[in-house]
Protein backbone atom coordinates (compact mmCIF):
# COMPACT_ATOMS: atom_id res chain seq x y z
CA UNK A 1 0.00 0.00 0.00
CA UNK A 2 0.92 3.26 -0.95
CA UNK A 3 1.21 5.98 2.00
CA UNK A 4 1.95 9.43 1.82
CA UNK A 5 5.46 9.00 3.53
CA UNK A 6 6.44 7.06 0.11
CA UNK A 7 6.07 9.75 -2.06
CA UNK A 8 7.15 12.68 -0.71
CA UNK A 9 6.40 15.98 -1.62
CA UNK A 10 9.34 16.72 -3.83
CA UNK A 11 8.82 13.75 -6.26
CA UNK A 12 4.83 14.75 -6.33
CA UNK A 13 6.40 17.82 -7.72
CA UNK A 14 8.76 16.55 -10.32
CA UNK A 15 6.40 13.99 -11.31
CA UNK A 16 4.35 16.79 -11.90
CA UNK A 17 6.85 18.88 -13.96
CA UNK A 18 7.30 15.24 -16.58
CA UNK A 19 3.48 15.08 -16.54
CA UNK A 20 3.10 18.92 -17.66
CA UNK A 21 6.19 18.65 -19.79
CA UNK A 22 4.50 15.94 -21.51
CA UNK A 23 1.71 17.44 -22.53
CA UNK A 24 3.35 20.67 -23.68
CA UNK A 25 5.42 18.27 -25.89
CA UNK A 26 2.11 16.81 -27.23
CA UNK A 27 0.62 20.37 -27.69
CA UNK A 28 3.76 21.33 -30.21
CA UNK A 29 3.64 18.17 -32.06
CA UNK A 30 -0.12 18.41 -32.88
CA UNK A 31 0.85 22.28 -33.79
CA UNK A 32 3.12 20.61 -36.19
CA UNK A 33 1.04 18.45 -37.44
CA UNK A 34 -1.63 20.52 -38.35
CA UNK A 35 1.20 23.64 -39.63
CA UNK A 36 2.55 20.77 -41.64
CA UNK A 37 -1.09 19.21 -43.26
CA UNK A 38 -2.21 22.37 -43.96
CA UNK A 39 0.90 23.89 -46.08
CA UNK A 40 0.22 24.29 -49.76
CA UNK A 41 3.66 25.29 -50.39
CA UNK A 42 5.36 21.55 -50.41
CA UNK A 43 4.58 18.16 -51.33
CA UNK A 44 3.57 15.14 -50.13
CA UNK A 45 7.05 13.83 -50.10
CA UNK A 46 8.69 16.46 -47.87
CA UNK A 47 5.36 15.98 -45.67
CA UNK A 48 5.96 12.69 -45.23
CA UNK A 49 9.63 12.96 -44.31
CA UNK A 50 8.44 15.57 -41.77
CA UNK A 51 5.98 13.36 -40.42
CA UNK A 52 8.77 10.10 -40.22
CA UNK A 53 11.08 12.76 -38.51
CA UNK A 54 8.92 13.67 -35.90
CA UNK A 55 7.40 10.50 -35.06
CA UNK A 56 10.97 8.91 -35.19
CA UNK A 57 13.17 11.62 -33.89
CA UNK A 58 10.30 13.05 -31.59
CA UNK A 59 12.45 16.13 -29.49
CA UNK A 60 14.82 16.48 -32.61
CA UNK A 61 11.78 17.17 -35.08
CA UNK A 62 9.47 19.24 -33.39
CA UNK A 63 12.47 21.29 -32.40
CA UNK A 64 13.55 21.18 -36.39
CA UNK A 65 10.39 22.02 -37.78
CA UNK A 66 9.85 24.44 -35.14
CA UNK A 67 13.25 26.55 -35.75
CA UNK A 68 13.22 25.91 -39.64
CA UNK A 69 9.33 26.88 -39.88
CA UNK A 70 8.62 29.82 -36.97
CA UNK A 71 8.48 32.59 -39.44
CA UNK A 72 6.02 30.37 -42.14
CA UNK A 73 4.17 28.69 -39.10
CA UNK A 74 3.04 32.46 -37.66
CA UNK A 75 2.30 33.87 -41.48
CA UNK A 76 -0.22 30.84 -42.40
CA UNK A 77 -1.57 31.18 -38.71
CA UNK A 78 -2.43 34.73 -38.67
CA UNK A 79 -3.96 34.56 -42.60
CA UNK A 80 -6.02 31.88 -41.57
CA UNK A 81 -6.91 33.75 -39.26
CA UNK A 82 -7.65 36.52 -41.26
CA UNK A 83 -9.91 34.53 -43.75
CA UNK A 84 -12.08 32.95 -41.02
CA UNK A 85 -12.82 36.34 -39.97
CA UNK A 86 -13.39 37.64 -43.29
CA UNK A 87 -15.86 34.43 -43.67
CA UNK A 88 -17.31 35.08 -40.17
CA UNK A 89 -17.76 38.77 -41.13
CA UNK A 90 -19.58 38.30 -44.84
CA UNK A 91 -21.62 35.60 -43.05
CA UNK A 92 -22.79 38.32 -40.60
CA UNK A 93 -23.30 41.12 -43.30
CA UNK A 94 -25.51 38.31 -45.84
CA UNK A 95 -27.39 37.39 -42.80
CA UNK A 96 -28.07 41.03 -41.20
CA UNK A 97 -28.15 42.74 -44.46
CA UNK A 98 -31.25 40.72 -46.02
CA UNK A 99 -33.24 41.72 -42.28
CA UNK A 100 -31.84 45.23 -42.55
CA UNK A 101 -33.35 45.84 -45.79
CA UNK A 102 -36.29 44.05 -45.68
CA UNK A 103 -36.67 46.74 -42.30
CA UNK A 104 -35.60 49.55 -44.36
CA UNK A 105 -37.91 48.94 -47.04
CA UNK A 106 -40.78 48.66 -44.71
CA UNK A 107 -39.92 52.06 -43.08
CA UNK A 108 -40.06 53.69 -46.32
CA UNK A 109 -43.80 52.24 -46.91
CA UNK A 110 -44.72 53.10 -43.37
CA UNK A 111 -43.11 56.63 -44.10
CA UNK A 112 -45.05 56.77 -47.46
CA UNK A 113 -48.19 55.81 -46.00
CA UNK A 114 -48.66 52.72 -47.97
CA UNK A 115 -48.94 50.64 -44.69
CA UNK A 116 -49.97 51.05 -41.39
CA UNK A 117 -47.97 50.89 -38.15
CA UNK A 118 -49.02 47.27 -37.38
CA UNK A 119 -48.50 45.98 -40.61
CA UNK A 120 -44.71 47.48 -40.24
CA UNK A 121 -44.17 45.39 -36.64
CA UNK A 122 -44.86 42.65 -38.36
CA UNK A 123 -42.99 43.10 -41.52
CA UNK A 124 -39.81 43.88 -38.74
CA UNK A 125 -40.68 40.74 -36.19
CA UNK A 126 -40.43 38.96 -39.15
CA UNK A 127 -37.49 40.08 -40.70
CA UNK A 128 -35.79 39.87 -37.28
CA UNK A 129 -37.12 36.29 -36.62
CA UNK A 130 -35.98 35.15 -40.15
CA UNK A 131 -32.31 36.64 -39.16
């Protein structure tokens, strides 16, 4: 049986340290990974000897790729990045823009005369519900 005595506090502590090490380790080699399977710029040859590098030489190529790639790895990050936001924001604009409109449009009639006050809630609870 295990007691507390056994396993003092300083090798709770380093055993701690390999555990977090670990998983930091792990963290930069499935940063790799996905820098490495989503570069346009290279074949599948060179990703393959990548790949056999890391998985064979672990420390030695994740440190490699990391030191030969920073600069790349941070460019294709950040326009990434960029695009998904770009996506996120069109998505937003075609999405709010129809409802907007629609609103807008139905303000102008209700401005115009051409339909009354209630009619214009419901033209906007619609065009907010649909968005």
């Amino acid at each position: 049986m295990l007691v507390a005595a056994d396993y003092p506090l300083l090798e709770i502590v380093g055993t701690m340290l390999v555990f977090f090490a670990w998983v930091a380790w792990i963290w930069l080699a499935i940063t790799v990974f996905a820098d490495l399977f989503r570069r346009r710029d290279i074949g599948g040859w060179h990703k393959a000897a990548w790949v056999v590098l890391v998985i064979v030489l672990p420390f030695i190529g994740v440190l490699a790729y990391l030191i030969a790639q920073h600069q790349a790895m941070a460019e294709r990050s950040l326009r990434q990045a960029e695009e998904q936001k770009a996506a996120f924001d069109h998505y937003v604009r075609e999405t709010a823009g129809g409802s907007a409109a629609e609103i807008a449009r139905a303000k102008d009639l209700l401005d115009q005369g051409a339909i009354t006050s209630a009619e214009f809630d419901a033209i906007k609870a619609r065009a907010l519900a649909a968005g």
